[in-house]
N, C-alpha and C. Protein backbone atom coordinates (compact mmCIF):
# COMPACT_ATOMS: atom_id res chain seq x y z
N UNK A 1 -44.84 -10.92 -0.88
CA UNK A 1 -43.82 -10.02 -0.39
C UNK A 1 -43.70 -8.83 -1.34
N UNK A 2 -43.90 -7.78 -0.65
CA UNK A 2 -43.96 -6.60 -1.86
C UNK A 2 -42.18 -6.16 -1.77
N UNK A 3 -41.77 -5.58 -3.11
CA UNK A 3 -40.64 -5.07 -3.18
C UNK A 3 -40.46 -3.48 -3.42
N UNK A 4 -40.00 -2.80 -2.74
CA UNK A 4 -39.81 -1.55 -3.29
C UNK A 4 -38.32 -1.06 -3.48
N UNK A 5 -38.60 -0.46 -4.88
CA UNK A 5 -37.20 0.55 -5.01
C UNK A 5 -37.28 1.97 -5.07
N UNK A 6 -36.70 2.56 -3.75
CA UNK A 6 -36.55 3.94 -3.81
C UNK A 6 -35.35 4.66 -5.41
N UNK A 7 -35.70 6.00 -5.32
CA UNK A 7 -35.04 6.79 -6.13
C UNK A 7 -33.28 6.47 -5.61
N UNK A 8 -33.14 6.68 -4.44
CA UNK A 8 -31.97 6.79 -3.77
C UNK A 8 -31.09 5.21 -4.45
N UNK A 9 -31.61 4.50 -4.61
CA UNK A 9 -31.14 3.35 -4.80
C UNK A 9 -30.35 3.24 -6.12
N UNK A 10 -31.05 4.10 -7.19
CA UNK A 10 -30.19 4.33 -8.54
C UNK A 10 -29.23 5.08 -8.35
N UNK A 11 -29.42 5.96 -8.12
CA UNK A 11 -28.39 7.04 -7.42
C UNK A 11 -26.98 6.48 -7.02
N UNK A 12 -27.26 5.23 -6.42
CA UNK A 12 -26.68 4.68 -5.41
C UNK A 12 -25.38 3.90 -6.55
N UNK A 13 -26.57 2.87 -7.41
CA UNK A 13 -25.71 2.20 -8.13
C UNK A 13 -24.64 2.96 -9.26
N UNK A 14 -25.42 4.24 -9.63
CA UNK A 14 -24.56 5.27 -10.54
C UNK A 14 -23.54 5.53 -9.94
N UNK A 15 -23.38 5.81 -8.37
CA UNK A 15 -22.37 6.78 -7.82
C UNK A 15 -21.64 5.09 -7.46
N UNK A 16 -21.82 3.97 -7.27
CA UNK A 16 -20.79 2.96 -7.27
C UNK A 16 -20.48 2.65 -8.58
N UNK A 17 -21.09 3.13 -9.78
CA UNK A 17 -20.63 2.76 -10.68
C UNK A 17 -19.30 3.75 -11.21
N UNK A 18 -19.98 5.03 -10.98
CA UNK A 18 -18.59 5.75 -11.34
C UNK A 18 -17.24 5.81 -10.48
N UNK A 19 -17.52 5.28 -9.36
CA UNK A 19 -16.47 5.06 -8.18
C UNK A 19 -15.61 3.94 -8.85
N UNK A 20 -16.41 2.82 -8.61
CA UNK A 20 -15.69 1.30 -9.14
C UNK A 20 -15.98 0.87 -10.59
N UNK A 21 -16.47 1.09 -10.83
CA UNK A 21 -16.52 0.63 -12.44
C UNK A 21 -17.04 -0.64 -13.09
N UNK A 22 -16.39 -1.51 -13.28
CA UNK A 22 -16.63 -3.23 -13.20
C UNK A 22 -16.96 -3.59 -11.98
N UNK A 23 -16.50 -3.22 -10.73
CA UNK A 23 -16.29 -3.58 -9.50
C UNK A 23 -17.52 -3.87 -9.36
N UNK A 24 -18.93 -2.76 -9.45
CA UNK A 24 -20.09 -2.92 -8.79
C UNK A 24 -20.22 -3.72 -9.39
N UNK A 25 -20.69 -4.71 -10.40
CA UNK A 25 -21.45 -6.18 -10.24
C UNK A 25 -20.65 -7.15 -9.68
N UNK A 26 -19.42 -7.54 -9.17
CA UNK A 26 -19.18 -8.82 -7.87
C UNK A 26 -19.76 -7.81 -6.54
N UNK A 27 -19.69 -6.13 -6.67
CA UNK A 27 -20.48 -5.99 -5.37
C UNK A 27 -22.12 -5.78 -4.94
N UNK A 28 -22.18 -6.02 -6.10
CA UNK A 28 -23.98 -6.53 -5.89
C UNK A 28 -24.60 -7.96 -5.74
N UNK A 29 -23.85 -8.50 -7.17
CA UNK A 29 -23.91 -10.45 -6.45
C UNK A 29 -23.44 -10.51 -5.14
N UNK A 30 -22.70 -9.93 -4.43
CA UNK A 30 -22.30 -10.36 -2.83
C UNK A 30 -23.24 -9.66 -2.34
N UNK A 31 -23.61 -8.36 -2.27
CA UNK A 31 -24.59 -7.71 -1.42
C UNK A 31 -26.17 -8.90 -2.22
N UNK A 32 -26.49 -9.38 -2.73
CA UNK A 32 -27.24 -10.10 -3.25
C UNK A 32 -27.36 -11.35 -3.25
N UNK A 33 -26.56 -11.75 -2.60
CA UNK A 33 -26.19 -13.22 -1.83
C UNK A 33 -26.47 -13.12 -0.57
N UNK A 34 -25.74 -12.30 0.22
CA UNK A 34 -26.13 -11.17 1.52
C UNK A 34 -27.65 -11.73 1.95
N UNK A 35 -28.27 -10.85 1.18
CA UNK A 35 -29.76 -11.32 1.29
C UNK A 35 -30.64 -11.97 1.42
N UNK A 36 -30.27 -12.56 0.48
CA UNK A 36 -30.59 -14.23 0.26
C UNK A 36 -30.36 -14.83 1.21
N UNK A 37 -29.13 -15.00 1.82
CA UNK A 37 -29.03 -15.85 3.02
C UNK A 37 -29.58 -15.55 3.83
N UNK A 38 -29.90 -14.29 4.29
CA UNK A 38 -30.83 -13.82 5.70
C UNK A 38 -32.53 -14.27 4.78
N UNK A 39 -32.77 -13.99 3.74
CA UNK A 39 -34.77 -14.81 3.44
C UNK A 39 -34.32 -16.34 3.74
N UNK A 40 -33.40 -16.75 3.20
CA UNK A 40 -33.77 -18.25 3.24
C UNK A 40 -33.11 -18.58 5.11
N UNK A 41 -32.60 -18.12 5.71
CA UNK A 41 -32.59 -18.78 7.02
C UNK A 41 -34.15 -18.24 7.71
N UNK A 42 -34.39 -16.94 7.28
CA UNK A 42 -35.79 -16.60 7.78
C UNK A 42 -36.87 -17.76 7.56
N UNK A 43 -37.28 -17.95 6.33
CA UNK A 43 -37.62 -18.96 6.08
C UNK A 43 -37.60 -20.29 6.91
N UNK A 44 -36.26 -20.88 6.73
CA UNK A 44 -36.05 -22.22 7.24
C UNK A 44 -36.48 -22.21 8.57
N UNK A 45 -36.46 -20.86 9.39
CA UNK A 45 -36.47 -21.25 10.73
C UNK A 45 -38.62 -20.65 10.72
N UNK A 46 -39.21 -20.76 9.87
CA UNK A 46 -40.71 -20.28 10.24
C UNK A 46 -40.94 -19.18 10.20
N UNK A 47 -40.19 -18.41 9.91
CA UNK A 47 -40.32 -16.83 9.59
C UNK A 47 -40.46 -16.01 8.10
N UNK A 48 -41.27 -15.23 8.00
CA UNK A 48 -41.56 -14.64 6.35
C UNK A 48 -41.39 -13.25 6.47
N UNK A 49 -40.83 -12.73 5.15
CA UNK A 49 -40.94 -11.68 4.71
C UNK A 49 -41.64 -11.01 4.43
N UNK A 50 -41.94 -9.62 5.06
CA UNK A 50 -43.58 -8.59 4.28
C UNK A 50 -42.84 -7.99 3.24
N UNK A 51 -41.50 -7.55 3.46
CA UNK A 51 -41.25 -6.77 2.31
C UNK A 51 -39.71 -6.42 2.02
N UNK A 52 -39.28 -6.01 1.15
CA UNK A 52 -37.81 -5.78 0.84
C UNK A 52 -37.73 -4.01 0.14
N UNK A 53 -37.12 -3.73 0.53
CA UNK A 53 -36.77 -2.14 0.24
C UNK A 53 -35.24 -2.05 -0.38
N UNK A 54 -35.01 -1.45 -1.15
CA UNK A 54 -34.16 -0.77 -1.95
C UNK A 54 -33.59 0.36 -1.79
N UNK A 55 -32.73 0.89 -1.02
CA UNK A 55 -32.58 2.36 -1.05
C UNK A 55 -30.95 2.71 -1.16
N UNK A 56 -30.66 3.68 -0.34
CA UNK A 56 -29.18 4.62 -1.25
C UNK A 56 -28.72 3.35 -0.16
N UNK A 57 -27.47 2.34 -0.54
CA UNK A 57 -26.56 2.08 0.24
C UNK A 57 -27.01 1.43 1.36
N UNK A 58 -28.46 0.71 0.85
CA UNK A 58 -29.01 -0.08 2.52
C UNK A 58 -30.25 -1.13 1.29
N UNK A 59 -30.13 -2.00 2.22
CA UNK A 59 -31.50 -2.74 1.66
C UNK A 59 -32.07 -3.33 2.91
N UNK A 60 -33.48 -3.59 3.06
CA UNK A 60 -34.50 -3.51 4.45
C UNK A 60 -34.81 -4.92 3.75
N UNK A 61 -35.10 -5.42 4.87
CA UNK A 61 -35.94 -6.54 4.99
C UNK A 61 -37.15 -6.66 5.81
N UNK A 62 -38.18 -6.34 5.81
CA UNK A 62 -39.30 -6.62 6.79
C UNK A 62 -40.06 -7.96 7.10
N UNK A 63 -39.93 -8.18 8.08
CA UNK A 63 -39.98 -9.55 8.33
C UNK A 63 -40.98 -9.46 9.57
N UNK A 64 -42.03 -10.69 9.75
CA UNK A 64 -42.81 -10.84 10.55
C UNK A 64 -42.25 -11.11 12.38
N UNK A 65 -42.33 -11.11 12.83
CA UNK A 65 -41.57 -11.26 14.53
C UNK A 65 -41.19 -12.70 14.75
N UNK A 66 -39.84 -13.18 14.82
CA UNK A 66 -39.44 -14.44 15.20
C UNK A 66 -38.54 -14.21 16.48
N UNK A 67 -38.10 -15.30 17.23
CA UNK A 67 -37.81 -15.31 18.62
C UNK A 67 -36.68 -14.86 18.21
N UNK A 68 -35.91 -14.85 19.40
CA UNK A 68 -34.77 -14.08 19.79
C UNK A 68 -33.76 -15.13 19.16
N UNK A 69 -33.60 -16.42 19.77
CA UNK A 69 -32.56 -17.73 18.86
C UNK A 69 -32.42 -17.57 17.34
N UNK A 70 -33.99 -17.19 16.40
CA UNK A 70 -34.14 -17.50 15.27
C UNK A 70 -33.63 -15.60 14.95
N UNK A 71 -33.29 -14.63 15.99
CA UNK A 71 -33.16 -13.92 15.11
C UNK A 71 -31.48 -13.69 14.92
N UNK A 72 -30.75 -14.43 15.90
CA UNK A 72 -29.47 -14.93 16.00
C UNK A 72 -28.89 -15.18 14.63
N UNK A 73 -29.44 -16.67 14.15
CA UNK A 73 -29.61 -17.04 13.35
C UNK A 73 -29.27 -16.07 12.03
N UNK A 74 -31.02 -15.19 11.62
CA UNK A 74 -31.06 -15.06 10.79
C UNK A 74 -29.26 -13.92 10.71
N UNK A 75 -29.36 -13.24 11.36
CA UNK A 75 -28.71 -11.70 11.58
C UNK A 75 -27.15 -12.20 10.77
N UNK A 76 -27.04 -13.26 11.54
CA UNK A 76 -25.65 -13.85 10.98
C UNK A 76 -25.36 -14.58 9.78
N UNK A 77 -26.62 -15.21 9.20
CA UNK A 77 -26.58 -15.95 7.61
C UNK A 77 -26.23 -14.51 6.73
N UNK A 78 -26.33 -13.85 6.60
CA UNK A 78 -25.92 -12.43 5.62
C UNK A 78 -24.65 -12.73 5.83
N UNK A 79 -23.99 -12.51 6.78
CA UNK A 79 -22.30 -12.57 6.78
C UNK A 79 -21.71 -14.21 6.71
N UNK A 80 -22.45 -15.06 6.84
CA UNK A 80 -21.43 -16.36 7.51
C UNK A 80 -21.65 -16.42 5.27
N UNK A 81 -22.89 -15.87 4.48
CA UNK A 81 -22.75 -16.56 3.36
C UNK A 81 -21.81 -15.75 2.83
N UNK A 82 -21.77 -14.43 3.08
CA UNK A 82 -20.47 -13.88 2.27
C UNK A 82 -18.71 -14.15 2.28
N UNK A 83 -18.70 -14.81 3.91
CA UNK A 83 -17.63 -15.21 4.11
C UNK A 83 -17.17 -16.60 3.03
N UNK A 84 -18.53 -17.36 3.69
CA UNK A 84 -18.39 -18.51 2.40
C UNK A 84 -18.32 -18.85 1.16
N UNK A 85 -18.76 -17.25 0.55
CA UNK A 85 -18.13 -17.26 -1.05
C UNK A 85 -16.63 -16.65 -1.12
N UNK A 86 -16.14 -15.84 0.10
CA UNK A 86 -14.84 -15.47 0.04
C UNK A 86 -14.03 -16.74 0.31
N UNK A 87 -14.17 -17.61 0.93
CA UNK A 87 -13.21 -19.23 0.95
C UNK A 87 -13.81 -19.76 -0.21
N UNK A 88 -14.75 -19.45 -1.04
CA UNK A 88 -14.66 -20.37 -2.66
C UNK A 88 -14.27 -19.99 -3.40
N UNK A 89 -14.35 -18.58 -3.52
CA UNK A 89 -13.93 -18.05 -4.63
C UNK A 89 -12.74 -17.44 -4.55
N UNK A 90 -12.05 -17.03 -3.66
CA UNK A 90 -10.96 -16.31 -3.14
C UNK A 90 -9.63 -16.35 -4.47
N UNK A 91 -9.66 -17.95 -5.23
CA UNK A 91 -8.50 -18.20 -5.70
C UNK A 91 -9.44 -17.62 -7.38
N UNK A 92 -10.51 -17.99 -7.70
CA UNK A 92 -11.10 -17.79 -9.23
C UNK A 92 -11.43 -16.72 -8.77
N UNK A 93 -11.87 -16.23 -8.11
CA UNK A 93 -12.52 -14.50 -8.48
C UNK A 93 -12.24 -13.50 -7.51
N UNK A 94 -11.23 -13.27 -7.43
CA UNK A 94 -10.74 -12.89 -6.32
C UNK A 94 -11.23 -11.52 -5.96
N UNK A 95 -11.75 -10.91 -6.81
CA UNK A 95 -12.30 -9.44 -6.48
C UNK A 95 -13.46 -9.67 -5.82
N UNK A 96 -14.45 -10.83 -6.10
CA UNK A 96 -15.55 -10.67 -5.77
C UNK A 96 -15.58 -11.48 -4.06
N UNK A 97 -14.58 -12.23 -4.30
CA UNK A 97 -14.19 -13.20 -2.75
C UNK A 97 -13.80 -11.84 -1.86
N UNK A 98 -12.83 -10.56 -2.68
CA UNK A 98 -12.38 -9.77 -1.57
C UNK A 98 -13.54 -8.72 -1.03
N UNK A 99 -14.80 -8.14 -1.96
CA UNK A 99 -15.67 -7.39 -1.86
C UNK A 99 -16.47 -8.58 -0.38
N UNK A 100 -16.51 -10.01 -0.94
CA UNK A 100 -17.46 -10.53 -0.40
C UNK A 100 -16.93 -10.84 1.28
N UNK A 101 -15.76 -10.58 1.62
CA UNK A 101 -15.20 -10.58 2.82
C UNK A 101 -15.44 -9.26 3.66
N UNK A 102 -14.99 -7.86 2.78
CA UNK A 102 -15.52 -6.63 3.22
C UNK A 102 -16.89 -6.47 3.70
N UNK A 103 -17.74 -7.18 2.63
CA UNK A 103 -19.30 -7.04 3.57
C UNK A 103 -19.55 -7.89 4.40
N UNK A 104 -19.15 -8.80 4.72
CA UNK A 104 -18.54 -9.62 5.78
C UNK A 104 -18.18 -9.41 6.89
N UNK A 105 -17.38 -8.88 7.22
CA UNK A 105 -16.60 -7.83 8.32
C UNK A 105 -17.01 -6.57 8.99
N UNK A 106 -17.91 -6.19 7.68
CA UNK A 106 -18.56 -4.59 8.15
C UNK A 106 -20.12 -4.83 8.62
N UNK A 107 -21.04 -6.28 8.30
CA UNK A 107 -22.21 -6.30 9.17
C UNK A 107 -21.78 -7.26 10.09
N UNK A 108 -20.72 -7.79 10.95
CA UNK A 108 -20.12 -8.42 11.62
C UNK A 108 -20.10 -7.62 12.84
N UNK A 109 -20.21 -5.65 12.47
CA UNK A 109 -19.62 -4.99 13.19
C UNK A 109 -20.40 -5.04 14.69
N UNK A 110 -20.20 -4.72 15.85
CA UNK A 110 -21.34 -4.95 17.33
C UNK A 110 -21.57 -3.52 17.12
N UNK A 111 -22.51 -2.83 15.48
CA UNK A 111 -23.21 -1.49 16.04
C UNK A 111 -24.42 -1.99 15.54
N UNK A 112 -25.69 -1.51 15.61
CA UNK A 112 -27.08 -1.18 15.49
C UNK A 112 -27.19 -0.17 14.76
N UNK A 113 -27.94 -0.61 13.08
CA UNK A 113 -28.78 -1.70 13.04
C UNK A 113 -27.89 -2.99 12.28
N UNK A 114 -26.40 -2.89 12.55
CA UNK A 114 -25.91 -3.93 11.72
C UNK A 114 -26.18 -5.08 12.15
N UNK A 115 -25.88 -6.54 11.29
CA UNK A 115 -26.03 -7.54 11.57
C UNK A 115 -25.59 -8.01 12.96
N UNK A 116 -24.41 -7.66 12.83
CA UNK A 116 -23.22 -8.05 13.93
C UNK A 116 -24.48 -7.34 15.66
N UNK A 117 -24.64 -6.38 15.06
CA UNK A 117 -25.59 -5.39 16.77
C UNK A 117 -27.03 -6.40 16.72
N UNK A 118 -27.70 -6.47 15.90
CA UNK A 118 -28.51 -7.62 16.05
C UNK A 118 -28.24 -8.68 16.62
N UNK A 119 -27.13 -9.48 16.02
CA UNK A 119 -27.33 -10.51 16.79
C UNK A 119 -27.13 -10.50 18.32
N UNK A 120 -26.20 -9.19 18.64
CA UNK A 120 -25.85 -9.28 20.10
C UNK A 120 -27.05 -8.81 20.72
N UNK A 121 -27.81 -7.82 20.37
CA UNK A 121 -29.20 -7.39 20.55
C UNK A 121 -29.82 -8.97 21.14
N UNK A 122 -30.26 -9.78 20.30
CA UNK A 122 -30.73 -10.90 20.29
C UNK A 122 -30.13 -11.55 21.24
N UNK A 123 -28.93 -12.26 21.21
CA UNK A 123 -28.02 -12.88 21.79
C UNK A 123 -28.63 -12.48 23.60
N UNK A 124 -28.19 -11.57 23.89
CA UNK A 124 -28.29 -10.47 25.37
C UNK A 124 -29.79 -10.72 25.68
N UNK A 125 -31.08 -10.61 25.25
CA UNK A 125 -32.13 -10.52 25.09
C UNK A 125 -32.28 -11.94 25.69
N UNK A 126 -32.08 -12.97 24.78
CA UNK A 126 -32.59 -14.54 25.32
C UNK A 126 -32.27 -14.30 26.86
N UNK A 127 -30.65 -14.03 27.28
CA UNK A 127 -30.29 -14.16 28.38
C UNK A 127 -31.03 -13.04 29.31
N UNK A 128 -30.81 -11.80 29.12
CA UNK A 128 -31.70 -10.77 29.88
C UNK A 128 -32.76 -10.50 29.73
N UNK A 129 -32.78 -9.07 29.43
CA UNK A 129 -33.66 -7.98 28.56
C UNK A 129 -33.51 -7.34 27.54
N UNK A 130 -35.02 -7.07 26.86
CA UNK A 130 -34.33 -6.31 25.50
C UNK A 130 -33.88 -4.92 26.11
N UNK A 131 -34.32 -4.73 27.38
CA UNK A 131 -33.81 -3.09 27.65
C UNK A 131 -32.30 -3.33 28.21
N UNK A 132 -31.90 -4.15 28.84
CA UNK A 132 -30.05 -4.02 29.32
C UNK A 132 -29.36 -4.73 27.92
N UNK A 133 -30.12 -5.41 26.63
CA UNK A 133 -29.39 -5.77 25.50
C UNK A 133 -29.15 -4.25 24.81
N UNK A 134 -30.56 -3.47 24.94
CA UNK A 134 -30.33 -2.35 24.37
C UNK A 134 -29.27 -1.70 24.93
N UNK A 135 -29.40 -1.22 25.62
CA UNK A 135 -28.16 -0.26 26.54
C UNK A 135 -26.81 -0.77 26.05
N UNK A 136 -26.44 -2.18 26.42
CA UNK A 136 -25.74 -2.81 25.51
C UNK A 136 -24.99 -2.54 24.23
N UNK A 137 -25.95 -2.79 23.47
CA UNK A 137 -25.90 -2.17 22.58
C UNK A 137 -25.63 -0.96 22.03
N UNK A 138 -26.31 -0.20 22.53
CA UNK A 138 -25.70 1.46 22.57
C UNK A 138 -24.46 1.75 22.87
N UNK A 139 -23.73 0.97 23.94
CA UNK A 139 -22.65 1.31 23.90
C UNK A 139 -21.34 0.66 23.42
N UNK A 140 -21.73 -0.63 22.93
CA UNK A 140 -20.79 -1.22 21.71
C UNK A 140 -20.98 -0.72 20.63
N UNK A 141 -22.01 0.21 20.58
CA UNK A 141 -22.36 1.02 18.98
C UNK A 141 -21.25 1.92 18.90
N UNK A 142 -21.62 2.63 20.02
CA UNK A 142 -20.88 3.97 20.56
C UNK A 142 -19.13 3.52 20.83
N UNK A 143 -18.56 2.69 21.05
CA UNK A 143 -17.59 2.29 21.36
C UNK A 143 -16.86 1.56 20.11
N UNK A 144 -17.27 0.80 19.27
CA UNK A 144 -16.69 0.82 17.62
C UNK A 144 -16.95 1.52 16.98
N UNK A 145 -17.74 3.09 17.06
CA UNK A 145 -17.99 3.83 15.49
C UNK A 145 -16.62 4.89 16.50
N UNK A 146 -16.16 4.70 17.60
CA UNK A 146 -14.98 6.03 18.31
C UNK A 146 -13.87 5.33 17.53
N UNK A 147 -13.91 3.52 17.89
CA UNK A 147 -12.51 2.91 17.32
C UNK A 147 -12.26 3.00 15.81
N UNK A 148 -12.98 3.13 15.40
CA UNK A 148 -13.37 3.15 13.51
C UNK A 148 -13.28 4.49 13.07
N UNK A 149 -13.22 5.16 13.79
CA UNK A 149 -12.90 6.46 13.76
C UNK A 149 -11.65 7.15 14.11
N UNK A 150 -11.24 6.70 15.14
CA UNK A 150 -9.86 7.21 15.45
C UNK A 150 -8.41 6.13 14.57
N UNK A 151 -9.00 5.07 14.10
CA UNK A 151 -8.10 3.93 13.27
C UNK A 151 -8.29 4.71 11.83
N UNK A 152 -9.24 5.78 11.36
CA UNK A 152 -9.87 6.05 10.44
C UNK A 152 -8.34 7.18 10.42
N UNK A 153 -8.93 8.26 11.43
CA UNK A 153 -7.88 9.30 11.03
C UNK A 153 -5.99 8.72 11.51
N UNK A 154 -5.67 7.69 12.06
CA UNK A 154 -4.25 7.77 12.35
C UNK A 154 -4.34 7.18 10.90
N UNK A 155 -4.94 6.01 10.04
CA UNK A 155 -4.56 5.78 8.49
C UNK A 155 -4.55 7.37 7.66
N UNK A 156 -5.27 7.86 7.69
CA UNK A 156 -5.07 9.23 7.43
C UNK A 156 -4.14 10.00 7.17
N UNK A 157 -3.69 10.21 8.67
CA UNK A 157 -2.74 10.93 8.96
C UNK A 157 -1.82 10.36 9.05
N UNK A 158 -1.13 8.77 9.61
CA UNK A 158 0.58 8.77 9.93
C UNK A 158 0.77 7.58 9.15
N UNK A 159 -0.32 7.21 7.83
CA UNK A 159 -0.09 6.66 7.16
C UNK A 159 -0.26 6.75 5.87
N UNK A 160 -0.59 7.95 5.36
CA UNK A 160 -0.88 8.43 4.12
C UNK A 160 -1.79 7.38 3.59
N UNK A 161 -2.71 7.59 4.05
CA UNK A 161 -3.80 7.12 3.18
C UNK A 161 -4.90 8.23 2.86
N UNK A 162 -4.52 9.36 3.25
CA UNK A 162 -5.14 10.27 2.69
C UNK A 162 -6.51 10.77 3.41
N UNK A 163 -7.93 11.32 2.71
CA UNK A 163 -8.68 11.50 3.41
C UNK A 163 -9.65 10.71 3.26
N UNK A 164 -9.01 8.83 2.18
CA UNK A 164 -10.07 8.09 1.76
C UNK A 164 -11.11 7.39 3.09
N UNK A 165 -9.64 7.04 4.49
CA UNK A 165 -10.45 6.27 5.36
C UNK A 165 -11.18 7.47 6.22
N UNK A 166 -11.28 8.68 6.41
CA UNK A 166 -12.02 9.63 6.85
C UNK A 166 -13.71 9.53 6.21
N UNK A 167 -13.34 9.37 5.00
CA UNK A 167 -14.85 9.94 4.23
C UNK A 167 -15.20 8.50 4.14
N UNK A 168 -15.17 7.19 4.24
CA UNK A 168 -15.45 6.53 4.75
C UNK A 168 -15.99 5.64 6.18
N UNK A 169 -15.70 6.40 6.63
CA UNK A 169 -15.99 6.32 8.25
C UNK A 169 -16.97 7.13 7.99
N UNK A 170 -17.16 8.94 7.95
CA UNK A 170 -18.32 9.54 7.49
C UNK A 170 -19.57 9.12 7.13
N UNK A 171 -18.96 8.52 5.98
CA UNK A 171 -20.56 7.84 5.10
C UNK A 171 -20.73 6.86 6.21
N UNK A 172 -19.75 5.80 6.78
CA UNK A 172 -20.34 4.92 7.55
C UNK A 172 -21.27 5.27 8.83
N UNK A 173 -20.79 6.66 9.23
CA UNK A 173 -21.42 7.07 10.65
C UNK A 173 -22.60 7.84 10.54
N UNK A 174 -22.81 8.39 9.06
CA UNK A 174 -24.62 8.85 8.81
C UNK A 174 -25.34 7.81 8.22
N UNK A 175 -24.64 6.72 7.45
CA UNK A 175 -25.42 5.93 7.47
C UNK A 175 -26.54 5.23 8.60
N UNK A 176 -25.71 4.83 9.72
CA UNK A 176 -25.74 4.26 10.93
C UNK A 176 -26.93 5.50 11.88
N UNK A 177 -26.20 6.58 12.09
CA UNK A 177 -27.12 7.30 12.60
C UNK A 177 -28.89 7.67 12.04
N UNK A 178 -28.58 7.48 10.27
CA UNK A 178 -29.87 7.41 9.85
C UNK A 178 -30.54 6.26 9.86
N UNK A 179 -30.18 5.31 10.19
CA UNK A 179 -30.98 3.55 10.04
C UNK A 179 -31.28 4.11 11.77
N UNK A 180 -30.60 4.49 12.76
CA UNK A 180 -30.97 4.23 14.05
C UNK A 180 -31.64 4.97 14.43
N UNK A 181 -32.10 6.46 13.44
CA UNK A 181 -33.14 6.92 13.67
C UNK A 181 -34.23 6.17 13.40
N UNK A 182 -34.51 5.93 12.25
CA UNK A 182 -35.51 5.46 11.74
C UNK A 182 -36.46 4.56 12.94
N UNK A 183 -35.19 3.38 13.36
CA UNK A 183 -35.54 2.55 14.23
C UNK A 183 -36.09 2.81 15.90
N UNK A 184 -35.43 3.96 15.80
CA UNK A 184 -35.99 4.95 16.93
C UNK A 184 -37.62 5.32 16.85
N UNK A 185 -37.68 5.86 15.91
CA UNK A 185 -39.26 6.58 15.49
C UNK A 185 -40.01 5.33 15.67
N UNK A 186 -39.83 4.37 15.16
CA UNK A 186 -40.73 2.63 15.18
C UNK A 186 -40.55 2.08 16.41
N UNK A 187 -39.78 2.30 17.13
CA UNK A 187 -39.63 1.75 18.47
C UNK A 187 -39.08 0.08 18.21
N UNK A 188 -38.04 -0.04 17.47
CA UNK A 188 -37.90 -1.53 17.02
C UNK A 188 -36.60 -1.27 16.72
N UNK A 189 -35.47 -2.12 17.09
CA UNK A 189 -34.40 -2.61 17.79
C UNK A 189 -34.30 -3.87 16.79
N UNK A 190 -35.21 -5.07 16.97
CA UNK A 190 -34.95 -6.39 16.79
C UNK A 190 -35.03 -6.28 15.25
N UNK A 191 -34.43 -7.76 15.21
CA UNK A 191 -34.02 -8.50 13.85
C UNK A 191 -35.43 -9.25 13.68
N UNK A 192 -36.44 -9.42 14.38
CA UNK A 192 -37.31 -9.87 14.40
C UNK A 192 -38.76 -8.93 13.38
N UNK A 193 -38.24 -8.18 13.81
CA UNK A 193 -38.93 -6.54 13.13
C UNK A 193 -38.30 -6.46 11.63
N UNK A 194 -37.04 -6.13 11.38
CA UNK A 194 -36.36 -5.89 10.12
C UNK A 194 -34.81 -6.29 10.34
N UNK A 195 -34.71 -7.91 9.29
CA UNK A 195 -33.19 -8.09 9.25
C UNK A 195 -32.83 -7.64 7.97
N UNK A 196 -31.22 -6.99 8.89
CA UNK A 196 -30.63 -5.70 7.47
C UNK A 196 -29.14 -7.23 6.86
């Protein structure tokens, strides 16, 4: 399995480091647990890794083509393990139980290429097609990045939270638009192709 680390990826950890401080290492052991759980269910279910990528605020997994059940599976071990260190640790480490719930919740989300849009990708697929899962998809993408957005600016605005949940939503919505390009240009959708 080859590993690569882009430039973007230091970048990445500097600008969480000066953001959070201590914070980034419980949020890398969780984003690093994350992982782990999606190789080792890959694994368990007959499936291998070509490669792992490193970059600003994303890490790739390339993975050889497994069925639609096993990519269920994998899409959801990233979140079901982060949840499960947030019920262990919640009471001893509570920062890292609360980081490890946040990433939890946010690849939970039904957009593409998150975990959460994979699995429904997948999910839809066994039962249909990958083309009416896609469509699908597109528009549960399109339909939580409007709700995440408009929940974004009323915290904003009629709750003084300032312009933190704005520029958060931001980063979240070029993130998203740049992973779904990518996936566009490759013609690949599935978790079978690359679980994030």
């Amino acid at each position: 399995m080859k590993v690569r680390i882009e430039p973007g990826f230091a970048a990445f950890v500097l600008l969480l480091y000066a953001l959070a401080g201590e914070l980034v290492w419980p949020f890398f052991l969780a984003a690093g647990l994350h992982e782990l759980a999606h190789l080792l269910a890959l694994y368990a279910l007959g499936g291998r890794a070509e490669a792992v990528t490193l970059r600003f605020a994303d890490a790739q997994i390339a993975t050889a083509p497994v069925g639609y059940a096993a990519e269920v599976v994998c899409a959801l071990a990233g979140p079901a393990a982060n949840f499960l260190c947030f019920a262990l640790w919640r009471a001893r480490a509570p920062a890292f139980a609360a980081i490890s719930l946040l990433l939890s919740c946010y690849n939970l989300l039904p957009v593409l290429p998150l975990d959460g849009g994979r699995a429904v990708f997948a999910a839809v697929s066994l039962a249909a097609s990958p083309i009416t899962a896609q469509k699908l998809c597109t528009r549960l993408s399109a339909a939580a990045c409007t709700a995440l957005t408009l929940t974004a600016a009323y915290a904003a605005i009629f709750c003084g939270a300032g312009v933190w949940p704005l520029l958060a939503m931001g980063t979240l919505a070029l993130r998203l638009a740049r992973m779904g390009r990518e996936e566009r240009k490759t013609g690949c959708f599935s978790v079978a192709a690359r679980v994030e």
